[in-house]
N, C-alpha and C. Protein backbone atom coordinates (compact mmCIF):
# COMPACT_ATOMS: atom_id res chain seq x y z
N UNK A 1 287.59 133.29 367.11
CA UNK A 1 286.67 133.98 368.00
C UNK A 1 285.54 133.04 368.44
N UNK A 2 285.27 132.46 367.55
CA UNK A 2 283.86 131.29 368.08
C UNK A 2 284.55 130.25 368.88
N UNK A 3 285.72 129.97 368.86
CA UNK A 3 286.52 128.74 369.79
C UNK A 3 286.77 129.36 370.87
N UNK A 4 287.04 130.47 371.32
CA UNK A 4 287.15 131.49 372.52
C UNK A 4 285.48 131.61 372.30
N UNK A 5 284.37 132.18 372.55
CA UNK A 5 283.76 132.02 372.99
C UNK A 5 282.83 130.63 373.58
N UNK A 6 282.64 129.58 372.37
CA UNK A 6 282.44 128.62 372.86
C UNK A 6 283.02 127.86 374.41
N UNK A 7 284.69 128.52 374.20
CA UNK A 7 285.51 128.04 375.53
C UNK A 7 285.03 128.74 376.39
N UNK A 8 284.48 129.84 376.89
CA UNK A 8 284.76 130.69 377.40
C UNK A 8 282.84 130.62 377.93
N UNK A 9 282.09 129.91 377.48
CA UNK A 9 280.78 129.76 377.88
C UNK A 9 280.93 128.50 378.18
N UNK A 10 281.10 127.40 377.91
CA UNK A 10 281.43 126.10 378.76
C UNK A 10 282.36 126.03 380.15
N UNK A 11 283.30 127.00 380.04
CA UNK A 11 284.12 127.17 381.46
C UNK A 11 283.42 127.94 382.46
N UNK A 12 282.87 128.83 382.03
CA UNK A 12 282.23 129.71 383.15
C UNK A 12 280.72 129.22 383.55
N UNK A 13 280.24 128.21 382.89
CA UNK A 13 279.51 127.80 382.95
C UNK A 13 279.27 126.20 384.18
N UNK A 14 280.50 125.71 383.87
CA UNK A 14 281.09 125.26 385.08
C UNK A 14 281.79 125.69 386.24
N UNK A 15 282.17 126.62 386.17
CA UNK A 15 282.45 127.40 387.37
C UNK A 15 281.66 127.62 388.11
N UNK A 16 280.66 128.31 387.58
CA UNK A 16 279.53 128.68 388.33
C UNK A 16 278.71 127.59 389.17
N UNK A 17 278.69 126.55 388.34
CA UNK A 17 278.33 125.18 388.72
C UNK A 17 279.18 124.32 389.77
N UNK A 18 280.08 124.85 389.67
CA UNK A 18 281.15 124.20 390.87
C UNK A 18 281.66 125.42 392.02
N UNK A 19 281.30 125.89 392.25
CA UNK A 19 281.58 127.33 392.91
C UNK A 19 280.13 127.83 393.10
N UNK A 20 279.33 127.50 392.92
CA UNK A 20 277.57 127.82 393.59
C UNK A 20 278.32 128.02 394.97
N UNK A 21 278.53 127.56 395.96
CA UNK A 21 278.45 126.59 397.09
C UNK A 21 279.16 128.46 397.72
N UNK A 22 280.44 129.03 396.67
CA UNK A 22 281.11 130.00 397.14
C UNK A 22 280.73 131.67 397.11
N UNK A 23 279.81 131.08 396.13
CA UNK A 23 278.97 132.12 395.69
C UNK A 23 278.22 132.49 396.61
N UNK A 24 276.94 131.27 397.11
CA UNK A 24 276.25 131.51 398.36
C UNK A 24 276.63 132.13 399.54
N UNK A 25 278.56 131.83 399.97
CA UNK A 25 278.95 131.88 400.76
C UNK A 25 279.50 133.31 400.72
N UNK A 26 279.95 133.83 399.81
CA UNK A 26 280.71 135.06 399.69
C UNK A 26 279.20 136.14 399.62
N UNK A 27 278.39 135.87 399.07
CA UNK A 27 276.48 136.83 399.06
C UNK A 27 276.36 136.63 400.79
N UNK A 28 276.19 135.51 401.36
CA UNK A 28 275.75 135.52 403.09
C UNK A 28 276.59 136.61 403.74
N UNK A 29 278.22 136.64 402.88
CA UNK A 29 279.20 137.10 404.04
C UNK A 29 279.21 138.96 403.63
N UNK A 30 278.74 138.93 402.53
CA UNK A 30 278.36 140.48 402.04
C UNK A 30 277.26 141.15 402.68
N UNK A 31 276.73 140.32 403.02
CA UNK A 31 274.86 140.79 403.37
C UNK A 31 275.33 140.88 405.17
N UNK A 32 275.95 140.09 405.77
CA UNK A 32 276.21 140.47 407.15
C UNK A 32 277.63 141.46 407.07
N UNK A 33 278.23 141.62 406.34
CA UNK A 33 279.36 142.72 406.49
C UNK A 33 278.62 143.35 406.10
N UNK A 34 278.12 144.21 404.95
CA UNK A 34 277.66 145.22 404.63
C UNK A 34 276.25 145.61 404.31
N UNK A 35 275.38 145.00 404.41
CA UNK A 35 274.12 144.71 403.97
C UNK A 35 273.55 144.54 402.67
N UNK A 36 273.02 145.13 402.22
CA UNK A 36 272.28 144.98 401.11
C UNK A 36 272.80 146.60 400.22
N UNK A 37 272.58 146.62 398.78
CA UNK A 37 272.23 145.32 397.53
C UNK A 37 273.67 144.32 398.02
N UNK A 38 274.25 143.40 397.51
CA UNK A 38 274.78 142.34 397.70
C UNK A 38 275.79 142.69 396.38
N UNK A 39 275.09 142.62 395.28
CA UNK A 39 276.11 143.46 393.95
C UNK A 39 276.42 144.95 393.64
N UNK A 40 277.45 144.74 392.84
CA UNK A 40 277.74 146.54 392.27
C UNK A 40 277.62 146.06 391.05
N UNK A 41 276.65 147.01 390.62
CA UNK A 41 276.25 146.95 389.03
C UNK A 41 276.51 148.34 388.50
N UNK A 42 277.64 148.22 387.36
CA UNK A 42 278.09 149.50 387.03
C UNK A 42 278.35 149.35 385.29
N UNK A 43 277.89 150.51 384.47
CA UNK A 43 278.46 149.83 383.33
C UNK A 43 279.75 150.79 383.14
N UNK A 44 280.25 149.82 381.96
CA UNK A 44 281.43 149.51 381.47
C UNK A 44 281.82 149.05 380.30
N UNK A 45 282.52 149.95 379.45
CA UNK A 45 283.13 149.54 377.68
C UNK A 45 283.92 148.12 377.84
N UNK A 46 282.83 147.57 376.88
CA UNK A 46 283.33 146.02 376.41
C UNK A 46 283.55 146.06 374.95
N UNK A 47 283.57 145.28 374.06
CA UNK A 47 283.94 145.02 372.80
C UNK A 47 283.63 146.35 371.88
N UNK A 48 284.89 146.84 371.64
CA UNK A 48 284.74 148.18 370.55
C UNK A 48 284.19 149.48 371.55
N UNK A 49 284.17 149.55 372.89
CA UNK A 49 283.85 150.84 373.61
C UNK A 49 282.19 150.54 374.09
N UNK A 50 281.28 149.23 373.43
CA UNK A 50 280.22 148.97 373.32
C UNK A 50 279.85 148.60 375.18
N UNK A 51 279.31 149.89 376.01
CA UNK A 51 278.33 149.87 377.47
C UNK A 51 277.63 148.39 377.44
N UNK A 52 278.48 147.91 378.68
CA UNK A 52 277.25 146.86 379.38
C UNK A 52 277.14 146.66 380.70
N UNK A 53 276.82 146.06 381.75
CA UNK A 53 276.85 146.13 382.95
C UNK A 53 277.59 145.24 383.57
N UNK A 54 278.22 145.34 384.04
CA UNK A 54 278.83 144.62 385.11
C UNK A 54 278.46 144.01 386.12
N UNK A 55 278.65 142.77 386.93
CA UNK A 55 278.50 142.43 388.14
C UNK A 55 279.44 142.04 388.31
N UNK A 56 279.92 142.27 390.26
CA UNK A 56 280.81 142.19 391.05
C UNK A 56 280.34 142.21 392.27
N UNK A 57 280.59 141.51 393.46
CA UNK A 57 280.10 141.72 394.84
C UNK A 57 280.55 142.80 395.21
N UNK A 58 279.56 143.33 396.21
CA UNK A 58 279.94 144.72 396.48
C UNK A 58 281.34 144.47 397.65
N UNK A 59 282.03 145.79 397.69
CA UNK A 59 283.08 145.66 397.97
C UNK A 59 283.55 147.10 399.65
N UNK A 60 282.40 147.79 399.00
CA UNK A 60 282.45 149.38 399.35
C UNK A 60 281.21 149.26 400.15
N UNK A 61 281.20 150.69 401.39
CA UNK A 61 279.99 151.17 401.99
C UNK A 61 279.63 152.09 401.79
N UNK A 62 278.18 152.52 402.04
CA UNK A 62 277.84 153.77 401.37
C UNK A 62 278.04 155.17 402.21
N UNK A 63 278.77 155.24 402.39
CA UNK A 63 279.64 156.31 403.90
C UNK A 63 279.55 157.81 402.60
N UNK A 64 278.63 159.01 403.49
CA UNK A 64 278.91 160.01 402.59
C UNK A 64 279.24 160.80 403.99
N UNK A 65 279.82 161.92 403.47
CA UNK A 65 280.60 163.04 404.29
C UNK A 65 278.76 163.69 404.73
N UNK A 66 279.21 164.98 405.47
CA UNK A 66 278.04 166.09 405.47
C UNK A 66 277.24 166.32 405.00
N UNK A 67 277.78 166.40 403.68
CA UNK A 67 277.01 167.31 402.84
C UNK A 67 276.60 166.51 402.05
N UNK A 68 276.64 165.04 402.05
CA UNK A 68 275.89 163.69 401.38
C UNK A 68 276.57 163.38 400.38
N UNK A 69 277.94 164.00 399.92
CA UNK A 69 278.57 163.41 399.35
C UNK A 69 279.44 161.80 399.32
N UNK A 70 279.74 160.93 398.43
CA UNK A 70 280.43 159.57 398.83
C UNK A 70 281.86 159.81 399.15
N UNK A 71 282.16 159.38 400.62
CA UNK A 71 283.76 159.51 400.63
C UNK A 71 284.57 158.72 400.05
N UNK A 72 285.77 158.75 399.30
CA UNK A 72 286.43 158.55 398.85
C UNK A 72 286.52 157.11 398.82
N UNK A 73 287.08 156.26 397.70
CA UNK A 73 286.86 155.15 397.74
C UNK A 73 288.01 154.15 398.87
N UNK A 74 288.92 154.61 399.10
CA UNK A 74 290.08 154.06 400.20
C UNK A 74 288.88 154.09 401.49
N UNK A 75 288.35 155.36 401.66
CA UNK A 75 287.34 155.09 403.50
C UNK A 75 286.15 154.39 403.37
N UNK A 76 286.00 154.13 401.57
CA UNK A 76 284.65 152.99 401.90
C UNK A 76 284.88 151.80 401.66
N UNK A 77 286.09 151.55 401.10
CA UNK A 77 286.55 149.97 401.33
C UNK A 77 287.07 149.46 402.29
N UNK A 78 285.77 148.32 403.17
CA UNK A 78 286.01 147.77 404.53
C UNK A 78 287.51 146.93 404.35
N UNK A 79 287.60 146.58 405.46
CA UNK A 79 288.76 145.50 405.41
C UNK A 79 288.01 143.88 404.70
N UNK A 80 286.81 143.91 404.75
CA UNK A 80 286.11 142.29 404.32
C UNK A 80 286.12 142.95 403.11
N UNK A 81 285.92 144.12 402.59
CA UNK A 81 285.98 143.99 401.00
C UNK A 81 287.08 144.25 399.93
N UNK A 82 288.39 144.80 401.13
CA UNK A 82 289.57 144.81 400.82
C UNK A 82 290.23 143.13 400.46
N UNK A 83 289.39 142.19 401.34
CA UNK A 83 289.90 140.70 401.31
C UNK A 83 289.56 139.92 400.01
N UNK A 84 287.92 140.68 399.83
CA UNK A 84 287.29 140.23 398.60
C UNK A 84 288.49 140.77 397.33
N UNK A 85 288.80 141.83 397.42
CA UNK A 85 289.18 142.26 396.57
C UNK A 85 291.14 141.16 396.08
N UNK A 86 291.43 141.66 397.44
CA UNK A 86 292.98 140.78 396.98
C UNK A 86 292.88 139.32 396.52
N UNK A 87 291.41 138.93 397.34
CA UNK A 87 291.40 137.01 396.76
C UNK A 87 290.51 136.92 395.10
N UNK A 88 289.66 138.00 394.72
CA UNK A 88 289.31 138.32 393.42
C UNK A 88 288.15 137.44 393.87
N UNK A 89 287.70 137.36 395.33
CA UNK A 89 286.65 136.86 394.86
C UNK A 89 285.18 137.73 394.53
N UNK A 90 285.70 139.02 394.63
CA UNK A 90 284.80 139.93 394.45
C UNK A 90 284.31 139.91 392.64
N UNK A 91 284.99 139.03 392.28
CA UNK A 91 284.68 139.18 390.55
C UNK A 91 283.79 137.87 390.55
N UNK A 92 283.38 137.10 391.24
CA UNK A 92 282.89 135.83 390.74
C UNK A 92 281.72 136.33 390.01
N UNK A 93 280.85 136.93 390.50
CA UNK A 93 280.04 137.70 389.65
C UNK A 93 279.83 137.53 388.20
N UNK A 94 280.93 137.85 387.99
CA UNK A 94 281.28 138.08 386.42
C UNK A 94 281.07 137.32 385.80
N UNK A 95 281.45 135.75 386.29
CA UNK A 95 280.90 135.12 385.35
C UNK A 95 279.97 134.60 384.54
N UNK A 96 278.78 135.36 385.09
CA UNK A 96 277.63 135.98 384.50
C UNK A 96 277.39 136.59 383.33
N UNK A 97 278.19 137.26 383.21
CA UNK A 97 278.84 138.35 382.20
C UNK A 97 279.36 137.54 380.94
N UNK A 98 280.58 136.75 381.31
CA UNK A 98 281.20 136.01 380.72
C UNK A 98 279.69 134.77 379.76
N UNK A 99 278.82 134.38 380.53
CA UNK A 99 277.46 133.27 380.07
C UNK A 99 277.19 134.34 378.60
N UNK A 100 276.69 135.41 379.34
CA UNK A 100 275.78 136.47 378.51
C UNK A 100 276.77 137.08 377.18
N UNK A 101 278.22 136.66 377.85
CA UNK A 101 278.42 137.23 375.99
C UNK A 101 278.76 138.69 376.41
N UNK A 102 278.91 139.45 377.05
CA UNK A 102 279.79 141.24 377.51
C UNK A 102 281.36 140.51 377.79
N UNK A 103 281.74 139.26 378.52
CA UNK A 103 282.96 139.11 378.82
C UNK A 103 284.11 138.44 378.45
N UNK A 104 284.65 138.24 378.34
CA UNK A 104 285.80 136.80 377.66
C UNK A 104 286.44 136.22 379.27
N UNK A 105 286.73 135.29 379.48
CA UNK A 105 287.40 134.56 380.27
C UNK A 105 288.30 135.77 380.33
N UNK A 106 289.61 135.65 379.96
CA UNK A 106 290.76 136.31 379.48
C UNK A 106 290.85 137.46 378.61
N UNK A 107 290.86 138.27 378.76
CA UNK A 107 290.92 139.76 377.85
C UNK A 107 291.14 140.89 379.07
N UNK A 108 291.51 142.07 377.97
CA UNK A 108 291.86 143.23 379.44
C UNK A 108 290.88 143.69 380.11
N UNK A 109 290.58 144.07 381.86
CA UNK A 109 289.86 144.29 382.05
C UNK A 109 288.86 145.36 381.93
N UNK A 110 287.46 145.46 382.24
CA UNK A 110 287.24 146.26 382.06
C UNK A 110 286.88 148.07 382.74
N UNK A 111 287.29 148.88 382.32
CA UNK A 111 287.59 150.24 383.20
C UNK A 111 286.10 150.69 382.97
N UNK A 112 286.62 152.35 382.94
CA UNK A 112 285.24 152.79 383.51
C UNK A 112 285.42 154.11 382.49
N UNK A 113 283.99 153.48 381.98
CA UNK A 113 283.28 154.35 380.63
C UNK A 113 283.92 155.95 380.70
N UNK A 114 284.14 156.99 381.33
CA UNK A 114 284.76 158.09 381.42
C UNK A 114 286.22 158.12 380.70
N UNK A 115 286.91 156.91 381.10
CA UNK A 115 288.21 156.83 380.75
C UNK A 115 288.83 156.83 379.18
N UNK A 116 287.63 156.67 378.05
CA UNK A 116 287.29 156.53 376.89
C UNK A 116 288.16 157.34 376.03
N UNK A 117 287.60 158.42 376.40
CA UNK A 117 288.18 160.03 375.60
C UNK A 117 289.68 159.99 376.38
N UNK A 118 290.20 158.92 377.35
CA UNK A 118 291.90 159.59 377.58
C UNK A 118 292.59 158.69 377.22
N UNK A 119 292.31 158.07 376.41
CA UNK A 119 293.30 156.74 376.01
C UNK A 119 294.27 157.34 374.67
N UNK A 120 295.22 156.96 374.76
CA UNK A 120 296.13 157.25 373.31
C UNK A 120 295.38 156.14 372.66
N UNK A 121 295.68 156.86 370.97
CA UNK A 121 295.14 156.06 369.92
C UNK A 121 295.15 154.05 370.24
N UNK A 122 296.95 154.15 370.56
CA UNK A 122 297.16 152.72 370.84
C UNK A 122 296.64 152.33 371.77
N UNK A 123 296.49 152.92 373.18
CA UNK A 123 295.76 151.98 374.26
C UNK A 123 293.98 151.93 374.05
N UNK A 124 293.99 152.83 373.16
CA UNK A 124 292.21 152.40 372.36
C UNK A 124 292.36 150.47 372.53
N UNK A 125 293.36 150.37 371.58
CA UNK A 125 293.13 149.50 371.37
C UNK A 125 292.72 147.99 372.13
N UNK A 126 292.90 148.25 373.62
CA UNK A 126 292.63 147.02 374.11
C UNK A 126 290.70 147.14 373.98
N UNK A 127 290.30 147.64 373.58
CA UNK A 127 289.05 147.62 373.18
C UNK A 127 288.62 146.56 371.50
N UNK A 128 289.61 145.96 371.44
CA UNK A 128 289.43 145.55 370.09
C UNK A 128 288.72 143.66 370.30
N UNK A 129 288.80 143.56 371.39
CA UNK A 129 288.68 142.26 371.92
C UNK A 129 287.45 142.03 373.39
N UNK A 130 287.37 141.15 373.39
CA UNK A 130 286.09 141.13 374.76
C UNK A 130 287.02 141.57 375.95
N UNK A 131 286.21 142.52 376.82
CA UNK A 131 287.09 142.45 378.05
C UNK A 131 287.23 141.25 379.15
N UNK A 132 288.06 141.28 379.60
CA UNK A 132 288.31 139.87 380.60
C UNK A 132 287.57 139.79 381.79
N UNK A 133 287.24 138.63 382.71
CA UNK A 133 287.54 138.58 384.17
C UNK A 133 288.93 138.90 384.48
N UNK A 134 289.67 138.03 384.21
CA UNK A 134 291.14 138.57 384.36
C UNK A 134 292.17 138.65 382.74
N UNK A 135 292.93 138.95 383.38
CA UNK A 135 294.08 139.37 382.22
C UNK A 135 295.43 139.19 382.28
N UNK A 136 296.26 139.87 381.73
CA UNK A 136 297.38 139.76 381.34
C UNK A 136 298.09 140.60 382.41
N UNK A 137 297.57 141.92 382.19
CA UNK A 137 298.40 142.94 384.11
C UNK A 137 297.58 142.20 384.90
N UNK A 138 296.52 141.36 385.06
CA UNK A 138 296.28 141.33 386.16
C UNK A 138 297.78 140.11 386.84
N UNK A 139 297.76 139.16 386.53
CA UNK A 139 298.61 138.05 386.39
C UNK A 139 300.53 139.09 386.63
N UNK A 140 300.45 140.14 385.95
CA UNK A 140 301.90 141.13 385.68
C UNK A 140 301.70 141.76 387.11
N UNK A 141 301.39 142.02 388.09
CA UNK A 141 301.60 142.85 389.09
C UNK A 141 299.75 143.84 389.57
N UNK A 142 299.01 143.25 388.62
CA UNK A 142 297.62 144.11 389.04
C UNK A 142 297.75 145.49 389.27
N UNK A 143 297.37 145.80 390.36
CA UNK A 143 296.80 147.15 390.47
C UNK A 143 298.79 147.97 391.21
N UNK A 144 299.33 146.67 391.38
CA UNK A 144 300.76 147.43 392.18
C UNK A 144 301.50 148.10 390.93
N UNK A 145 301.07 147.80 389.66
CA UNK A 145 301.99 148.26 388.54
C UNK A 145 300.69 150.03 388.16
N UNK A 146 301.81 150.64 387.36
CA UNK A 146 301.02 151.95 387.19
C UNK A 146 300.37 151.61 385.51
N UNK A 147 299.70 152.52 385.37
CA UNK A 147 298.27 152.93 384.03
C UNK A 147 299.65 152.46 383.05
N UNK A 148 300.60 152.90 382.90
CA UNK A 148 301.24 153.08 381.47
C UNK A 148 301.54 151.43 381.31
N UNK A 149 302.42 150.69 382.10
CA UNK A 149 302.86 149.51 382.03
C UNK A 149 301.06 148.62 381.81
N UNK A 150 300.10 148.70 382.45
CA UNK A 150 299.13 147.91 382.86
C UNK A 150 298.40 148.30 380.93
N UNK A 151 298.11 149.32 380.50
CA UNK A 151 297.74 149.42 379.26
C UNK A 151 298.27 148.92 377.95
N UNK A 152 299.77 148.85 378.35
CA UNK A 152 300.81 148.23 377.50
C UNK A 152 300.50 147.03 376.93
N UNK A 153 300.62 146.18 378.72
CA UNK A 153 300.11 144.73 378.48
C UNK A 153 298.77 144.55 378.54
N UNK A 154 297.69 145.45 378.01
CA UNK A 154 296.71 145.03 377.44
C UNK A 154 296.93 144.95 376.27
N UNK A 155 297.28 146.05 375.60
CA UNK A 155 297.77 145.95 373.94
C UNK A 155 298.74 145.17 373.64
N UNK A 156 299.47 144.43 374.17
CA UNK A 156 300.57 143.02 374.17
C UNK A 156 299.36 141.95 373.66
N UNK A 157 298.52 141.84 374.75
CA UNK A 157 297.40 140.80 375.02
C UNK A 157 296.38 140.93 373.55
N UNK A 158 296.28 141.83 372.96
CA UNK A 158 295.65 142.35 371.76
C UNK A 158 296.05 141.43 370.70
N UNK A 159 297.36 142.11 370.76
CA UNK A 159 298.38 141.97 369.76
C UNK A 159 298.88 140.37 369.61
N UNK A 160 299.16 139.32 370.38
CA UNK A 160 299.59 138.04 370.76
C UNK A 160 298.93 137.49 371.18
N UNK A 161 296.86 137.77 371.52
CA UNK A 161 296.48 136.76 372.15
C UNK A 161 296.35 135.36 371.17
N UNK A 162 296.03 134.31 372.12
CA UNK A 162 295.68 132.81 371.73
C UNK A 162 294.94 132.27 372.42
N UNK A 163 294.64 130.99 372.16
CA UNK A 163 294.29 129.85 373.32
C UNK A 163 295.20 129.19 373.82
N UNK A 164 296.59 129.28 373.60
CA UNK A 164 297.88 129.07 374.50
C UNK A 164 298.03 129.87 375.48
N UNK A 165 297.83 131.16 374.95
CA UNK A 165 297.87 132.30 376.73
C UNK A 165 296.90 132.27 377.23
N UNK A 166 296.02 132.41 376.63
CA UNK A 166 294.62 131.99 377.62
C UNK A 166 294.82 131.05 378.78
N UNK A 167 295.24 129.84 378.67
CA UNK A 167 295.31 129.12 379.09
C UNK A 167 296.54 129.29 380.15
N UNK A 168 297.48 130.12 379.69
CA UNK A 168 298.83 130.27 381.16
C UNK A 168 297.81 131.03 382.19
N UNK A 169 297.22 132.11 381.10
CA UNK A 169 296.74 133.51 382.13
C UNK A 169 295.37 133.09 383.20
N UNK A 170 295.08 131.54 382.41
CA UNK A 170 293.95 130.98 383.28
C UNK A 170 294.72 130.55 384.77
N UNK A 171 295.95 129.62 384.46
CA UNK A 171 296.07 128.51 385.41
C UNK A 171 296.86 129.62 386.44
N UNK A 172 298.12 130.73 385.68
CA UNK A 172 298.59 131.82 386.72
C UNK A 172 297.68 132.07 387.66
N UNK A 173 296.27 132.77 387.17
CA UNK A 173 295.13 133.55 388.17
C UNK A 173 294.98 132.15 388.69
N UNK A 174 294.76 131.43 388.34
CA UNK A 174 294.00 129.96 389.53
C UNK A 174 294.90 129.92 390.32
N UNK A 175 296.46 129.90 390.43
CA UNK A 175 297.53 129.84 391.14
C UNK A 175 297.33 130.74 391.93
N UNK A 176 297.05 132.37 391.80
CA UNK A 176 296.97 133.14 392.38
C UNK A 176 295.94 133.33 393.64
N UNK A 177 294.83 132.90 393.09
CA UNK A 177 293.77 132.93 393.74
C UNK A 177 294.14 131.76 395.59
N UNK A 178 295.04 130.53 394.90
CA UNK A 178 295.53 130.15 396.00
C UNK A 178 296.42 130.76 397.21
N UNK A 179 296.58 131.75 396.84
CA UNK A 179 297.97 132.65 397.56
C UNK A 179 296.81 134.53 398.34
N UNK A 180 295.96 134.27 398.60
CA UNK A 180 295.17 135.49 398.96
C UNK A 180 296.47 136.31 399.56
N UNK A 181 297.17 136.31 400.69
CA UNK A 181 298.51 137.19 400.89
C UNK A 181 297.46 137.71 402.33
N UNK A 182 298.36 138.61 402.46
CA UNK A 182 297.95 139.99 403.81
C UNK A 182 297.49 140.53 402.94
N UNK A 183 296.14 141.07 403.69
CA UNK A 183 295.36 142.63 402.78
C UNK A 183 295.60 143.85 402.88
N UNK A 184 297.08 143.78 403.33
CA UNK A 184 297.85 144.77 403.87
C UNK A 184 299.13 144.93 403.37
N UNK A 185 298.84 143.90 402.14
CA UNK A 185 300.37 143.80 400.98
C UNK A 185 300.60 145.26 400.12
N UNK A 186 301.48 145.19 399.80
CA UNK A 186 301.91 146.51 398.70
C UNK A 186 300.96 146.03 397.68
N UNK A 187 300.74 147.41 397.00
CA UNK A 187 299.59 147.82 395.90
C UNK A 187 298.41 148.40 396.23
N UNK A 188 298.28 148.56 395.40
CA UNK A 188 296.48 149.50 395.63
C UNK A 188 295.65 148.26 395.81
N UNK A 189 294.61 148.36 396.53
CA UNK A 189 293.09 147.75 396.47
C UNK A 189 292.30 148.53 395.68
N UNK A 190 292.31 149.70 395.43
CA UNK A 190 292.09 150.48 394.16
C UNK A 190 292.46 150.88 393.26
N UNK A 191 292.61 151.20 392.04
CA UNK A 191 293.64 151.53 391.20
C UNK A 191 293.25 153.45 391.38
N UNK A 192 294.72 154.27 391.28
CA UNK A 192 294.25 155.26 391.07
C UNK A 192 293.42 155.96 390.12
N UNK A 193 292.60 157.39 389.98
CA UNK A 193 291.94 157.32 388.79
C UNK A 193 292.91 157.78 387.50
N UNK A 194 292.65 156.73 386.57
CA UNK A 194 293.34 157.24 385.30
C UNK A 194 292.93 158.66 384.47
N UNK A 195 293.75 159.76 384.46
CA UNK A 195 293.34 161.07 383.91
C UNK A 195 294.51 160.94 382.39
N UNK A 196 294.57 160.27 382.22
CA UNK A 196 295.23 160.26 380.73
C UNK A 196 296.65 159.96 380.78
N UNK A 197 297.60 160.13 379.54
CA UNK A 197 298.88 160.47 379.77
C UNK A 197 299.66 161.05 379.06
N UNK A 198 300.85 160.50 379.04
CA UNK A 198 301.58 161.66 378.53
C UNK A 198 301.90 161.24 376.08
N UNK A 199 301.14 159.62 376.48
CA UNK A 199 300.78 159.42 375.03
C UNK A 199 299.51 159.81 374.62
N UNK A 200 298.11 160.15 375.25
CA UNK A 200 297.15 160.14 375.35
C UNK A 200 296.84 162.16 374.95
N UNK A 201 298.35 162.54 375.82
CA UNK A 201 298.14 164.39 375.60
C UNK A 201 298.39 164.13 374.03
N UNK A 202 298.99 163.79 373.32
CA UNK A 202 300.02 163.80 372.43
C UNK A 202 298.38 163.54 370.95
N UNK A 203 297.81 163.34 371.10
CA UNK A 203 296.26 162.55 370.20
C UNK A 203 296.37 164.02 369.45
């Protein structure tokens, strides 16, 4: 655990340092697509279920219906934050996260505090480890694969991590990140919301 973190604060630490330049560039291109705040700060169960906050460039507009409600997250994700989203550069953020000690390079990502109480005993478990920037589903198919397969291979990632996979699941996402695609590829730009399942009824 101290060799993963040590790794894992020297890398992101250079990232950030070598990627300033994209950072600036992806904040300018947020602030004229969408305006201001520039981040989404949301918290989120990291190590053991333990709330911390997140940063991510914002991605979404603040579009409410009539009655001032937020519409749905598909009509507030522009097409520039649909782009952010497929090239992941909407996570650079994170590696903020990752400095401060809430993130691991590599671990499963992290969901959203509600989702807590619907996990089966076993998919608790990807909580046993720091959550990632990226991961193991992300690298397996992301958001195009469904909740059951994507929780699986978090608890795979639990169960078998190293600094050998670390290291595939690093250079895969770097590979990936070269390949942005059409933002108009199969899969979600959102994941649907997870309401439990059919291991999760079973608790």
């Amino acid at each position: 655990m101290l060799l993963k973190r040590g790794f894992d604060f020297i890398v992101a630490a250079i990232l950030i340092v070598a990627f300033s330049w994209l950072l600036l560039v992806v904040a300018l291109a947020v602030r004229v697509a969408m305006g201001r705040p520039l981040l989404f700060l949301q918290r989120r169960p990291g190590l053991h279920g333990r709330p911390f906050t997140i940063l991510k460039f914002r991605t979404m507009v603040d579009a409410r219906d009539d009655a001032g409600n937020l519409l749905p997250d598909d009509a507030r994700l522009t097409r520039f934050g649909r782009l952010l989203r497929k090239s992941s550069l909407d996570e650079l953020p994170s590696l903020f996260n990752v400095l401060r000690g809430d993130m691991s390079l590599v671990g499963p990502r992290p969901l959203l505090m509600e989702y807590l109480g619907r996990y089966s005993a076993e998919q608790m478990r990807r909580h046993e480890v720091p959550p990632g920037v990226t991961g193991l589903a992300q690298i397996r198919g992301r958001n195009a694969i469904g909740w059951e397969e994507r929780l699986a291979l978090d608890v795979y990632y639990v169960d078998h991590r190293s600094f050998w996979l670390d290291l595939k699941i690093l250079a895969a996402t770097g590979l990936a990140l070269f390949k942005v695609g059409d933002v108009n590829a199969p899969g979600h730009a959102t994941m649907p919301v997870f309401t439990g399942s059919s291991r999760s009824a079973s608790k």
